[in-house]
Protein backbone atom coordinates (compact mmCIF):
# COMPACT_ATOMS: atom_id res chain seq x y z
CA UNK A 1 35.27 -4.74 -9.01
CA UNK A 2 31.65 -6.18 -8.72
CA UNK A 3 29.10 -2.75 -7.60
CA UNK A 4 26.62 -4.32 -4.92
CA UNK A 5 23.28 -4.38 -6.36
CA UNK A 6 21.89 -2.04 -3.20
CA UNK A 7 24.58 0.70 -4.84
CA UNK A 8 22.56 -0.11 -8.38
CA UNK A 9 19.09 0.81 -7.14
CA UNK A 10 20.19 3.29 -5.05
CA UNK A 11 22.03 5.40 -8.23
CA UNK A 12 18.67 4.99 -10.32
CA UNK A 13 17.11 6.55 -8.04
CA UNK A 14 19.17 9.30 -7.14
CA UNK A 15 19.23 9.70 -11.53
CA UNK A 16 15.75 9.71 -11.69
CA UNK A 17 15.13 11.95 -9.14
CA UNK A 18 17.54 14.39 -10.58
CA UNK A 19 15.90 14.02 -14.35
CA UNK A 20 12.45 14.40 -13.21
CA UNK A 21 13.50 17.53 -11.03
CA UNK A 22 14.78 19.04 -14.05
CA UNK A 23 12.32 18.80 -15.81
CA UNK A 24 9.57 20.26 -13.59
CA UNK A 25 7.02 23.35 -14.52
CA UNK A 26 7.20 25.43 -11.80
CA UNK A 27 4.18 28.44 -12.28
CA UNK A 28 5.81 31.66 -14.33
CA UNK A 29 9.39 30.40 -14.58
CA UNK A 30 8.70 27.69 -17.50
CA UNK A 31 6.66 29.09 -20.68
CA UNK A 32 3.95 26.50 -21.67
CA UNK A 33 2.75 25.58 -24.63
CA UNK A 34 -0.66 26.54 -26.59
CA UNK A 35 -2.54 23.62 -27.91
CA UNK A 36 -1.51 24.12 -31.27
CA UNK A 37 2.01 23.07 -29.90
CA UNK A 38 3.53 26.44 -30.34
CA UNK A 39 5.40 28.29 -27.35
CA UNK A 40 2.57 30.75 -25.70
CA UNK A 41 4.15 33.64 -23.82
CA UNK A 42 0.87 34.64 -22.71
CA UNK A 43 0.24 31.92 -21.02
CA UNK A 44 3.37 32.23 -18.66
CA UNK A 45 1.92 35.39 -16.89
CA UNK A 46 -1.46 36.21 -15.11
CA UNK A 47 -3.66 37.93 -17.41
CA UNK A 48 -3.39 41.90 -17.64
CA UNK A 49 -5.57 43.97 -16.31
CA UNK A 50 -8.57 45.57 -18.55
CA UNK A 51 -10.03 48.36 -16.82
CA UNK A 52 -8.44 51.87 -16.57
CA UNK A 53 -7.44 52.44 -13.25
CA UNK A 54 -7.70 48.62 -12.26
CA UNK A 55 -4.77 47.50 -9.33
CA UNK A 56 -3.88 44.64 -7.64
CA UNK A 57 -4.97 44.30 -4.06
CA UNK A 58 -1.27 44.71 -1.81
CA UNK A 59 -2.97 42.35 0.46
CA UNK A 60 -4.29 39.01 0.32
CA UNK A 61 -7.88 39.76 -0.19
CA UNK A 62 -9.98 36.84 1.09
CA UNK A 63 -9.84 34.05 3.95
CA UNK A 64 -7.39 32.01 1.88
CA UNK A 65 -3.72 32.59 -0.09
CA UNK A 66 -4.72 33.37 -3.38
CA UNK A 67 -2.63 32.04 -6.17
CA UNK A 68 -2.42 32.76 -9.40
CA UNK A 69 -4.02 31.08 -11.93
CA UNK A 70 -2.18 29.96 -15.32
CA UNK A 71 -4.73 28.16 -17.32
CA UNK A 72 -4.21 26.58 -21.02
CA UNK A 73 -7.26 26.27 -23.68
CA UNK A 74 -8.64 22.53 -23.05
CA UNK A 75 -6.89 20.77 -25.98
CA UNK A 76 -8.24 19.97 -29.12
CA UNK A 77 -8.31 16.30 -30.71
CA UNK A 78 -6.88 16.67 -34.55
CA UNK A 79 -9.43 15.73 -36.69
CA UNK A 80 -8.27 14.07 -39.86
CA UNK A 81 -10.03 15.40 -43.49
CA UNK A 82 -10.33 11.27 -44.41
CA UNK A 83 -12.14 10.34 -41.12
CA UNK A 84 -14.90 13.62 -41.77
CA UNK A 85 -17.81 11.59 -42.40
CA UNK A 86 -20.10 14.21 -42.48
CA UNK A 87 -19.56 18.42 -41.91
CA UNK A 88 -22.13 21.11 -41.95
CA UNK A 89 -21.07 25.06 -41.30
CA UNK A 90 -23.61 26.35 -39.09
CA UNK A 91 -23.84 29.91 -38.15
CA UNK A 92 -25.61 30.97 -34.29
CA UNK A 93 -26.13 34.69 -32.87
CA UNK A 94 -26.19 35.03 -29.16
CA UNK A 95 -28.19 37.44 -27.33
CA UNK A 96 -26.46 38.48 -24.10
CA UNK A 97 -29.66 40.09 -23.05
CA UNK A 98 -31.05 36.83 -22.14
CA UNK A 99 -31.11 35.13 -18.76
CA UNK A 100 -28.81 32.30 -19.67
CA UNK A 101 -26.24 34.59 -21.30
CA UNK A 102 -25.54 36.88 -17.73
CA UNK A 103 -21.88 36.50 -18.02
CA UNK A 104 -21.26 38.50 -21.34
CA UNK A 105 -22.44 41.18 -18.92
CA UNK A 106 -20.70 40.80 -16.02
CA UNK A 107 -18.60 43.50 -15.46
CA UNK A 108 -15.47 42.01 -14.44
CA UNK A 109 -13.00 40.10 -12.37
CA UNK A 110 -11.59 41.82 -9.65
CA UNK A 111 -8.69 39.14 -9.26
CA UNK A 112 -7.91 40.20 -12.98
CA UNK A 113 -8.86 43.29 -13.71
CA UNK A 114 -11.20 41.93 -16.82
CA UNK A 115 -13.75 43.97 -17.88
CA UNK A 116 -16.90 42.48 -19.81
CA UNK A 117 -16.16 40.28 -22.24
CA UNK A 118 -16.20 42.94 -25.50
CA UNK A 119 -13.91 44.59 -22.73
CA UNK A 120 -10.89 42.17 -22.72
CA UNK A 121 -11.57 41.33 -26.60
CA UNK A 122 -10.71 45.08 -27.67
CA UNK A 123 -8.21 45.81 -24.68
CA UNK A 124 -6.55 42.52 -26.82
CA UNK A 125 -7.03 44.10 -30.15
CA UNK A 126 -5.61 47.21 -29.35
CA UNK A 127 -2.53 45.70 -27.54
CA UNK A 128 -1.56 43.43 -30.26
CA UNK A 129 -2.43 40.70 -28.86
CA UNK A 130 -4.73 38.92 -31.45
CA UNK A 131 -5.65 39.91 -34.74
CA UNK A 132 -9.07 41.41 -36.18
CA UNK A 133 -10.78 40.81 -39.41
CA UNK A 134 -12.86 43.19 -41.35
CA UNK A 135 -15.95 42.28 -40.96
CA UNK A 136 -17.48 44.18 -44.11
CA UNK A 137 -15.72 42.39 -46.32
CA UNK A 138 -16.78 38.76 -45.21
CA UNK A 139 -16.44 36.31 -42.42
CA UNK A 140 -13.80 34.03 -44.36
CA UNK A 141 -10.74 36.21 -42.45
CA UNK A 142 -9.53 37.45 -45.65
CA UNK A 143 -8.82 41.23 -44.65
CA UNK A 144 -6.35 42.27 -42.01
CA UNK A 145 -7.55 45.11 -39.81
CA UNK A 146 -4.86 47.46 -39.57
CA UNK A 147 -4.28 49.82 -35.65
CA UNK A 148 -6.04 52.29 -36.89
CA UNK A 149 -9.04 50.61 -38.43
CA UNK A 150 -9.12 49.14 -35.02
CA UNK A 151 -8.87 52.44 -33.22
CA UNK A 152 -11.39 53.90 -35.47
CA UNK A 153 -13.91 50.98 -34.87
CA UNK A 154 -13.75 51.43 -31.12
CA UNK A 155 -13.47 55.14 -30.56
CA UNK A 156 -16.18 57.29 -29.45
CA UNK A 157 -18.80 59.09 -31.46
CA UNK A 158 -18.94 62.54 -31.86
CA UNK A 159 -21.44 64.71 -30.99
CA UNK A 160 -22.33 68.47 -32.09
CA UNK A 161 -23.97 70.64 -29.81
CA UNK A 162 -25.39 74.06 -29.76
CA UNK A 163 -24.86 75.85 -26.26
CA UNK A 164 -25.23 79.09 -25.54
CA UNK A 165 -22.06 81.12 -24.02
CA UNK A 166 -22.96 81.93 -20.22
CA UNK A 167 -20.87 85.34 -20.85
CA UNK A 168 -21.62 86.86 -23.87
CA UNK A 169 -25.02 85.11 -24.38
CA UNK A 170 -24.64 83.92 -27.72
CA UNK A 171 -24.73 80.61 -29.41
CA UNK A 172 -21.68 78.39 -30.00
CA UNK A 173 -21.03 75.03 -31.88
CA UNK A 174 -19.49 72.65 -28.90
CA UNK A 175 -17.97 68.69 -30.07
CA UNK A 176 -17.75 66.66 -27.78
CA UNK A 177 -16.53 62.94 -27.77
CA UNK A 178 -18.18 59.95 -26.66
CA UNK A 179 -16.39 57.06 -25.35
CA UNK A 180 -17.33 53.44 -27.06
CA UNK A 181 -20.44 51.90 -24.87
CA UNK A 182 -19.90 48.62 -24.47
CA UNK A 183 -23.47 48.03 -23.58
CA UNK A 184 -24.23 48.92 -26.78
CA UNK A 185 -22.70 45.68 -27.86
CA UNK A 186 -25.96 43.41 -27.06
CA UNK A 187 -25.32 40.21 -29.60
CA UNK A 188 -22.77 38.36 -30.69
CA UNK A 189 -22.22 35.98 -33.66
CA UNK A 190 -20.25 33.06 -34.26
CA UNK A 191 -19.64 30.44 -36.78
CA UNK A 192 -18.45 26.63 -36.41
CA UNK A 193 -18.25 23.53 -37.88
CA UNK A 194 -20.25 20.23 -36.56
CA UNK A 195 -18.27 17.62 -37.72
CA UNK A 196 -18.77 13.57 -37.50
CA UNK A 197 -15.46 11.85 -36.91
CA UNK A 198 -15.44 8.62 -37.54
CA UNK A 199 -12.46 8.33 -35.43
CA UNK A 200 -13.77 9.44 -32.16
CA UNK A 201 -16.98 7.76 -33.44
CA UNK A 202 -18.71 11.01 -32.33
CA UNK A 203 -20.37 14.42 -33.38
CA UNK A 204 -17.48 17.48 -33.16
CA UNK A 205 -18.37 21.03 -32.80
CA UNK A 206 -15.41 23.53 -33.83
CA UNK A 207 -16.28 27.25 -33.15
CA UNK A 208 -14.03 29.09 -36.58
CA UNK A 209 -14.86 32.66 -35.49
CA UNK A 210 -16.65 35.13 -33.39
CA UNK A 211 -17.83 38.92 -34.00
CA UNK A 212 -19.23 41.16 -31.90
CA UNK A 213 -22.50 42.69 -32.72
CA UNK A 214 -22.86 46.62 -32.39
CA UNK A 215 -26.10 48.37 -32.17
CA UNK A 216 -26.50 51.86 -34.55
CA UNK A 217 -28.50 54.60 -33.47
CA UNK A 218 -28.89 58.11 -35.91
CA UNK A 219 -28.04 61.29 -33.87
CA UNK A 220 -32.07 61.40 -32.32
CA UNK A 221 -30.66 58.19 -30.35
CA UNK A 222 -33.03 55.99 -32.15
CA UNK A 223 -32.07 52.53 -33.31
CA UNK A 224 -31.32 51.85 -37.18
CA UNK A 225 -29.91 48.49 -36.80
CA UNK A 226 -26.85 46.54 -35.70
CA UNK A 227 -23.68 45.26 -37.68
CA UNK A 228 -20.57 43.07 -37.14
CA UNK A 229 -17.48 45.08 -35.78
CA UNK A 230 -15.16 42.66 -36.68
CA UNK A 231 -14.56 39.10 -36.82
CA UNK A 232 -11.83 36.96 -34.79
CA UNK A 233 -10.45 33.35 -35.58
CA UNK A 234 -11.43 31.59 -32.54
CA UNK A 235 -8.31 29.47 -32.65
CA UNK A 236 -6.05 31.87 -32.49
CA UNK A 237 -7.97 33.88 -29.26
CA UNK A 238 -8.17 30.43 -27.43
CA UNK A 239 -4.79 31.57 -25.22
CA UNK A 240 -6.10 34.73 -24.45
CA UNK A 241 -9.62 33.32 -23.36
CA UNK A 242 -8.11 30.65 -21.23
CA UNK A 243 -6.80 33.92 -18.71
CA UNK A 244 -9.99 35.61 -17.80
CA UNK A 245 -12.58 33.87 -15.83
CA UNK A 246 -16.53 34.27 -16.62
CA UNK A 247 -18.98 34.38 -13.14
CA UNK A 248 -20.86 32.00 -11.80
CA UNK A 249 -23.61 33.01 -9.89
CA UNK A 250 -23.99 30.15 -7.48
CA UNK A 251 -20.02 29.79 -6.73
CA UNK A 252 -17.10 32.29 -6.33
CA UNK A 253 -14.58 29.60 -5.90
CA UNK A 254 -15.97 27.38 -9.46
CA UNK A 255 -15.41 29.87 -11.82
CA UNK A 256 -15.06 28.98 -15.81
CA UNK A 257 -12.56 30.43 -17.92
CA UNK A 258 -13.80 31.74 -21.01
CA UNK A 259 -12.27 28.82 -22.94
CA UNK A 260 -13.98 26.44 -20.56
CA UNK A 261 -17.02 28.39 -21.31
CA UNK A 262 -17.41 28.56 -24.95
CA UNK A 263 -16.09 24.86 -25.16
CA UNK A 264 -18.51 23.26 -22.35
CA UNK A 265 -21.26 25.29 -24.55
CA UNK A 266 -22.74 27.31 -21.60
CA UNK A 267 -24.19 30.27 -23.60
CA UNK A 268 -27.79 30.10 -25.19
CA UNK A 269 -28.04 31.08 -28.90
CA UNK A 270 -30.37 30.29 -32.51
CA UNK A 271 -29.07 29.13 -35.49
CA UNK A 272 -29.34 32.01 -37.97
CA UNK A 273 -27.81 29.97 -41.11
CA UNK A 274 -26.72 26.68 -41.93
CA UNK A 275 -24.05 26.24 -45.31
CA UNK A 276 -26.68 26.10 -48.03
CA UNK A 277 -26.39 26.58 -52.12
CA UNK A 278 -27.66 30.43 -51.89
CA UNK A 279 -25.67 31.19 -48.67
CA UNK A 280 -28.99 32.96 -47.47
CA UNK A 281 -29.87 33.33 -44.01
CA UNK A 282 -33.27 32.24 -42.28
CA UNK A 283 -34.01 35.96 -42.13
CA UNK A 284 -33.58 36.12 -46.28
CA UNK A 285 -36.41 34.35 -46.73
CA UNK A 286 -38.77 33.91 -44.09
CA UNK A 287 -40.52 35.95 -40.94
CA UNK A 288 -39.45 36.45 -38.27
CA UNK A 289 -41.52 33.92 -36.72
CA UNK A 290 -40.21 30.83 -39.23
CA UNK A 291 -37.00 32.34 -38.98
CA UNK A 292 -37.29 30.50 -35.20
CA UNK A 293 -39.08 26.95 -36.50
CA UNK A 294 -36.64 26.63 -39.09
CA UNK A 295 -33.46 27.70 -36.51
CA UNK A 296 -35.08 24.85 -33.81
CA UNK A 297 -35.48 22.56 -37.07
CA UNK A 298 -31.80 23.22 -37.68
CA UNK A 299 -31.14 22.43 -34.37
CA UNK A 300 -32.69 19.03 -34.14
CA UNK A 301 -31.14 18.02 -37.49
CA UNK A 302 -27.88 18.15 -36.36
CA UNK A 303 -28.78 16.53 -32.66
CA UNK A 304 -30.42 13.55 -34.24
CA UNK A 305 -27.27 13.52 -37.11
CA UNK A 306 -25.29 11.24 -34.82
CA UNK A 307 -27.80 9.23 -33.89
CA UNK A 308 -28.95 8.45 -37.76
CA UNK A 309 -25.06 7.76 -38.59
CA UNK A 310 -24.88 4.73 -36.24
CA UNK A 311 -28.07 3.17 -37.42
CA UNK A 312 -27.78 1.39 -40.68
């Protein structure tokens, strides 16, 4: 028996239908995948909520159906070792106490529940959700932190006070507890890789790892410095990043993620060191004030790199 040709086409379709149906995403039924290529059950949720005492809004606050959001890091291109035509480590600190750098201050998403940003990064840490590396050891991820390292680095500091006893007059030691500022957090460091692949036929910036930068004060509340608290593989935090969005001041609606944010380069920072024989920083060996020349030298070194590359 000859099948009309009409009955052919018709079947296809009908197949093809049923195939691509199958194998539709449909938002929080299908887990997605990092882009690493490994399955990312945090990205098959909306992102938890920070803040103690944080809830979801029972009604649809706004003029328009919210939906939830499930965003992925933007993918990275693989970068082959044999097409690295040239590769300098640079390191950068960003001051969130400049104009450009607002959104490392803002306080939070209400659609979320995110806090600041040193917010969501410890509410991660503590959860399990990504992994911190001592920081006093080096920056090179060697050193695990354990939970309670990680509870010890973001508790409180203690405080002893002398008060006198209302009843009986007399003078008592009190201890009281304060909880972790995160406005005492005011820099942050990262470092990354600016890469030339000859592939892409283009200069590639690779952000390896972020710490938050703490301020120390002695008990008189006066500032003795700052230090790392801990460093965190930026790869690795990329899923986590992709959940929580950053504001922007001129639009509600045309928000970045974090991701979107580190990756698009929208914070303002100074090179502090660049890979060199001595591993020294600017600060090592210079003031303060060629400390900043030799960061902007840095700076236009590496712009003009992939210009110089193409010109024989």
């Amino acid at each position: 028996m000859t099948i009309p040709n009409s009955f052919r086409l018709t079947l296809s379709a009908v197949l093809l239908f049923t195939g691509s149906f199958a194998f539709a995403q449909t938002p929080g039924s299908t887990t997605r995948t990092s882009d690493a290529g490994t399955s990312d059950p945090a990205l098959t949720k909306p992102a938890d909520g920070v803040k103690d005492g944080w809830q979801k809004s029972l009604t649809s606050d706004g003029a328009w159906d919210r939906v939830s959001h499930f965003t992925m890091p933007i993918p990275w291109q693989h970068i082959r070792e044999d097409d690295i035509l040239w590769k300098k480590r640079v390191w950068r600190e960003i001051d969130i106490r400049e104009k450009q750098n607002v959104a490392f201050r803002y306080t939070g998403d209400e659609n979320t529940g995110g806090g600041m940003f040193i917010e969501i990064l410890l509410d991660a840490l503590k959860r399990g959700k990504i992994k911190g590396y001592k920081a006093m050891v080096d920056d090179r991820f060697s050193s695990v932190m354990s939970k309670d390292e990680i509870m010890e680095t973001t508790a409180g500091k203690t405080d002893t006070l002398i008060v006198t006893d209302p009843i009986t007059g007399s003078e008592v030691t009190k201890i009281t507890t304060r909880d972790f500022n995160p406005e005492d957090i005011t820099k942050y460091r990262i470092k990354e890789d600016w890469i030339f692949d000859r592939n892409q036929g283009q200069m590639v910036v690779r952000i390896a790892g972020l710490a938050p930068i703490i301020d120390l004060y002695n008990d008189q509340h006066v500032y003795i410095g700052s230090k790392p608290m801990f460093w965190l593989y930026y790869p690795d935090i990329r899923g986590l990043l992709a959940q929580y969005e950053v504001v922007n001041p001129q639009n509600d609606i045309a928000r970045y993620t974090w991701d979107e944010f580190f990756e698009s380069r929208q914070f303002a920072s100074k090179i502090t060191k660049v890979s060199n024989p001595f591993q020294q920083e600017f600060k090592e060996r210079l003031n303060p004030m060629e400390s900043l020349y030799e960061s902007q030298h840095a700076a236009e070194e590496i712009f003009n790199k992939e210009h110089d590359m193409w010109v024989y």
